[in-house]
C-alpha atoms as a PDB file:
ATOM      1  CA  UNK A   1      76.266  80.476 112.803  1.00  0.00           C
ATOM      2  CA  UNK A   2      73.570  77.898 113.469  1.00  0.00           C
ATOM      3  CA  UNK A   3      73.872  74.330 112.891  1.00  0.00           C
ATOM      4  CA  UNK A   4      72.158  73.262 109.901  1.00  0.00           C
ATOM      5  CA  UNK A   5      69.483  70.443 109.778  1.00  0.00           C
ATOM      6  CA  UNK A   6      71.921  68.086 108.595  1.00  0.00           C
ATOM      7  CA  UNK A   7      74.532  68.626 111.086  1.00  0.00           C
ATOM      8  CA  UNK A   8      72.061  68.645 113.934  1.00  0.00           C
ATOM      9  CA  UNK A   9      70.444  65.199 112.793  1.00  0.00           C
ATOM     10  CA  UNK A  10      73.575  63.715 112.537  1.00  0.00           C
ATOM     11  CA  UNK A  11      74.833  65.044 116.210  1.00  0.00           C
ATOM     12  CA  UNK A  12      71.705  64.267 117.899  1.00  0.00           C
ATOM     13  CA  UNK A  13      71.898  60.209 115.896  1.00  0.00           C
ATOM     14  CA  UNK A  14      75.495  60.131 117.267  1.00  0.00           C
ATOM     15  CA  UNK A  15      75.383  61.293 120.767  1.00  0.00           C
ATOM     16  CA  UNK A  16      71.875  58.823 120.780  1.00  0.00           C
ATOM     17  CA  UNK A  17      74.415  56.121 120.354  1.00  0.00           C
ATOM     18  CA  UNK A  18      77.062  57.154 122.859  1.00  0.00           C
ATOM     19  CA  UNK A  19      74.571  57.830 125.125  1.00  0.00           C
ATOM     20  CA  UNK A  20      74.228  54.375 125.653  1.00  0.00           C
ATOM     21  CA  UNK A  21      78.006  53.719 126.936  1.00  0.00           C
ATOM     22  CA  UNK A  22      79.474  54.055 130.218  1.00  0.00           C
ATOM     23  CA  UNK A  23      82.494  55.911 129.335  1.00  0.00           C
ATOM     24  CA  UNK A  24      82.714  58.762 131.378  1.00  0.00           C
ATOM     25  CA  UNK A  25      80.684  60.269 134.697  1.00  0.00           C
ATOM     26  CA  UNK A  26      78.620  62.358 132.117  1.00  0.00           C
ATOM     27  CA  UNK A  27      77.341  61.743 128.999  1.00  0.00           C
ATOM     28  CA  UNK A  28      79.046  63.535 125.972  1.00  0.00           C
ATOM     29  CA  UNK A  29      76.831  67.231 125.721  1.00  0.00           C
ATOM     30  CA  UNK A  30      76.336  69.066 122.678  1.00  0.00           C
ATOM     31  CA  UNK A  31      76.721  72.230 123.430  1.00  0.00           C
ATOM     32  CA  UNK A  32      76.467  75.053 120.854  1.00  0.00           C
ATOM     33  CA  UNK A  33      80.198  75.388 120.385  1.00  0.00           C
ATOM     34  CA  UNK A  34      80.037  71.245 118.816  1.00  0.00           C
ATOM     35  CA  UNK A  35      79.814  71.575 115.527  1.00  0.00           C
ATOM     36  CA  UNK A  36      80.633  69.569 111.686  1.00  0.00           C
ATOM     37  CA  UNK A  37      81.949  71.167 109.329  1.00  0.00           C
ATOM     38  CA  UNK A  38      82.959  69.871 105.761  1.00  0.00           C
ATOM     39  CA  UNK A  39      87.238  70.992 105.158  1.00  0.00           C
ATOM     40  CA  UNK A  40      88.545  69.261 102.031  1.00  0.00           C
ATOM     41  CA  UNK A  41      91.624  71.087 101.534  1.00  0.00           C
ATOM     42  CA  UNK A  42      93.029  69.747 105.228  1.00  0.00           C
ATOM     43  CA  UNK A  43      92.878  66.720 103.925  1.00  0.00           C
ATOM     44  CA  UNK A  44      95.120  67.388 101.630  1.00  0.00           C
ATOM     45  CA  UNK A  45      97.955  68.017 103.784  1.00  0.00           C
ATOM     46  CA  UNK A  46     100.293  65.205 104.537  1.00  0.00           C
ATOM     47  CA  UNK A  47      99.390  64.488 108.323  1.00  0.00           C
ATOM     48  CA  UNK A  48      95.753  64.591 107.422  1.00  0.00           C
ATOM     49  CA  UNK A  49      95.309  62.666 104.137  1.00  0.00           C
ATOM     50  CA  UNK A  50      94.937  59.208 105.915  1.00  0.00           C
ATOM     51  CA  UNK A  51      91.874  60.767 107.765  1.00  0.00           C
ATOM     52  CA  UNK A  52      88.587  61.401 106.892  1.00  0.00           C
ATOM     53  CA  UNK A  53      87.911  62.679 110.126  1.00  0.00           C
ATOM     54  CA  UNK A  54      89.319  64.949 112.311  1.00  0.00           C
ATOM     55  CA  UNK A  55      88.321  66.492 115.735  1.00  0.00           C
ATOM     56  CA  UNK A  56      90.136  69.318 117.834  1.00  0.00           C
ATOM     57  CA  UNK A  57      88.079  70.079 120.985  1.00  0.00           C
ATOM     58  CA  UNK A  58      84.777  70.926 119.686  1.00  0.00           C
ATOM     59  CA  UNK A  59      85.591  70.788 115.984  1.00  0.00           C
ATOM     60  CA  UNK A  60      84.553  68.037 113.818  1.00  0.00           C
ATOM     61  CA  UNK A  61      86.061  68.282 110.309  1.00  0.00           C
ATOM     62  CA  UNK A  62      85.252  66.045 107.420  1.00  0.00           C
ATOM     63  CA  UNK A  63      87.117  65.369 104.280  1.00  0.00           C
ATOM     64  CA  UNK A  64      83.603  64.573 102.098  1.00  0.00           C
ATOM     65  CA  UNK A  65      80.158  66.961 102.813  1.00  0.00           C
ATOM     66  CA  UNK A  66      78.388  65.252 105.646  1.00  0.00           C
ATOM     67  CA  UNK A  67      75.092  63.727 103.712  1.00  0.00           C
ATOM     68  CA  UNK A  68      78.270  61.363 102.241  1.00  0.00           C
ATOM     69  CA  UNK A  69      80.146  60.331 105.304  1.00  0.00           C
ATOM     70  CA  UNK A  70      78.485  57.537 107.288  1.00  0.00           C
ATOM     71  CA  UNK A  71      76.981  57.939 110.810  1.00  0.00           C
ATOM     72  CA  UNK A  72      79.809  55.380 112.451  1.00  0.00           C
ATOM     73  CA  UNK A  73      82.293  58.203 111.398  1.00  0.00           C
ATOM     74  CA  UNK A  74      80.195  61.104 113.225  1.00  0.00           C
ATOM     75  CA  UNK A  75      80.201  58.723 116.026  1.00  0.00           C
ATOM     76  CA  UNK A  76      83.706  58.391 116.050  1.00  0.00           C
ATOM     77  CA  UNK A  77      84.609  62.004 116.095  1.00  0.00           C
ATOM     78  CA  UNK A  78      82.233  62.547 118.346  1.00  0.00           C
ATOM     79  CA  UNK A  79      83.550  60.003 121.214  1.00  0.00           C
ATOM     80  CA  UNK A  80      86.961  62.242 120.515  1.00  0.00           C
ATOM     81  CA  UNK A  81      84.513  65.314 121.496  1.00  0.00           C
ATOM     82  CA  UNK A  82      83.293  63.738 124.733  1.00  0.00           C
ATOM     83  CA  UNK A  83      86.763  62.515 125.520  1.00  0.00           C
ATOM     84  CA  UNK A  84      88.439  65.816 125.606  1.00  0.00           C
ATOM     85  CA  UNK A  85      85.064  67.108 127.635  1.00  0.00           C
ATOM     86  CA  UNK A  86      86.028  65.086 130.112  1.00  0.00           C
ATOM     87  CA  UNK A  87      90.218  65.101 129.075  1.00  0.00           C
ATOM     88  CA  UNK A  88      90.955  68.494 127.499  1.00  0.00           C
ATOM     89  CA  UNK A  89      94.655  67.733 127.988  1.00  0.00           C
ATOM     90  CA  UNK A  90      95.548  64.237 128.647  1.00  0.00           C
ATOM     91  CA  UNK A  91      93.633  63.421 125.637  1.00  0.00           C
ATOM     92  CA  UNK A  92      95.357  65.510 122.974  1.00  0.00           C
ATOM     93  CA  UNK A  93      98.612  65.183 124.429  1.00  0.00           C
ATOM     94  CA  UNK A  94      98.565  61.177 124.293  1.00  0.00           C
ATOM     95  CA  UNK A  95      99.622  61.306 120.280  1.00  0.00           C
ATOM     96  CA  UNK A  96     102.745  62.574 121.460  1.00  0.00           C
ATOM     97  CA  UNK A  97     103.565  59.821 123.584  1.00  0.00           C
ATOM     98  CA  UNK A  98     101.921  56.990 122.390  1.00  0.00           C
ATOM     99  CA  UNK A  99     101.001  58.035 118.649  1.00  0.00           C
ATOM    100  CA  UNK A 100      97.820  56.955 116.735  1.00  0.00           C
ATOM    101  CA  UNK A 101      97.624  53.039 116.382  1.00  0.00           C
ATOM    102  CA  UNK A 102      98.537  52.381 119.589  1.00  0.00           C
ATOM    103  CA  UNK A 103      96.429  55.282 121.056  1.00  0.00           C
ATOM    104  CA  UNK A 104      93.939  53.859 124.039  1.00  0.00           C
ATOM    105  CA  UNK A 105      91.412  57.080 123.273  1.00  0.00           C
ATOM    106  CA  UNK A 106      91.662  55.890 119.354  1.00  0.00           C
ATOM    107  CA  UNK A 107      90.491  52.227 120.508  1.00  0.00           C
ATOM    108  CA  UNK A 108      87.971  53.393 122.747  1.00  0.00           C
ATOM    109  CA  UNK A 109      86.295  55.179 120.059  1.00  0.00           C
ATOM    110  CA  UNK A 110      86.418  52.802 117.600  1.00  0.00           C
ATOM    111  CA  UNK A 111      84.760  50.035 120.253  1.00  0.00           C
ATOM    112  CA  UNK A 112      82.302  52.825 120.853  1.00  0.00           C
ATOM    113  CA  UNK A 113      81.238  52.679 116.836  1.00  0.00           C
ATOM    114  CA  UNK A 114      81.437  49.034 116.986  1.00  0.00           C
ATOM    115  CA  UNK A 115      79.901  48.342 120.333  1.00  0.00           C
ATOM    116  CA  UNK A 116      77.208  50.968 119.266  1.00  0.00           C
ATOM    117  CA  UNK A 117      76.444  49.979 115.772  1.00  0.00           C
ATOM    118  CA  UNK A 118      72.796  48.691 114.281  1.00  0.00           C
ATOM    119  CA  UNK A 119      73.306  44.804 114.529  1.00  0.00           C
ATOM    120  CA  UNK A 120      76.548  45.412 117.144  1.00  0.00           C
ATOM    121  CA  UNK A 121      79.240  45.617 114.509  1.00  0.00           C
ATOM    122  CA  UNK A 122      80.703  48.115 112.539  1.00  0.00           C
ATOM    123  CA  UNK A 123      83.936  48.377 110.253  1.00  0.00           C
ATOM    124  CA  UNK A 124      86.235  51.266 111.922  1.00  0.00           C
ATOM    125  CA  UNK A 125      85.768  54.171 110.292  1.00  0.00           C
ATOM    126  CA  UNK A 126      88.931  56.240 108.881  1.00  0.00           C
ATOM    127  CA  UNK A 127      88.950  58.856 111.941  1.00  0.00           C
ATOM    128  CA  UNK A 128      91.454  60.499 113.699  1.00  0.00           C
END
């Protein structure tokens, strides 16, 4: 399935931003296998329901259709993209040892909205 309009504005505004960080050796790539995609009814499971985004690997989900969510929260979810492109098993496997406040890959992407954001400060969106 190809990515809608939508969903490739908001991927190309996002990785525009991250492009601009020094994070990693390479910069986050969008390859066809990135994609959005709007999944109410996960957020209505108990783990998920403090989230209003979620990323596994290549998967971006969103608890509200993607014209609503902002373009910080794309961002973050898609710093979590580029971090497990570059840490497809050190990055998932930190929530088990060091859980989600505390988690250096969630700060990192939330200083990549805020470091990235038009006037250079953003509130953190509610990603995960």
């Amino acid at each position: 399935m190809a990515r809608s309009a939508d969903e490739r504005a908001a991927l190309a505004d996002a990785k525009a931003r991250l492009d601009g960080l020094q994070l990693y050796p390479r910069p986050v790539a969008l390859r066809r296998s990135v994609r959005i995609v709007t999944a109410p009814w996960l957020f209505r499971l108990p783990w998920f329901r403090r989230f209003d985004g979620y990323t596994m690997w290549d998967l971006i989900l969103l608890r509200a259709p993607l014209r609503e969510v902002s373009g910080d929260l794309v961002c973050h979810e898609l710093c979590h993209v580029w971090q497990m492109q570059h840490r497809p098993v050190a990055m998932p496997l930190s929530y088990l040892h060091r859980g989600y406040a505390a988690n250096p890959y969630e700060r990192e992407a939330r200083r990549a909205v805020a470091e990235t954001a038009p006037g250079g400060a953003a509130s953190a969106p509610g990603g995960g």
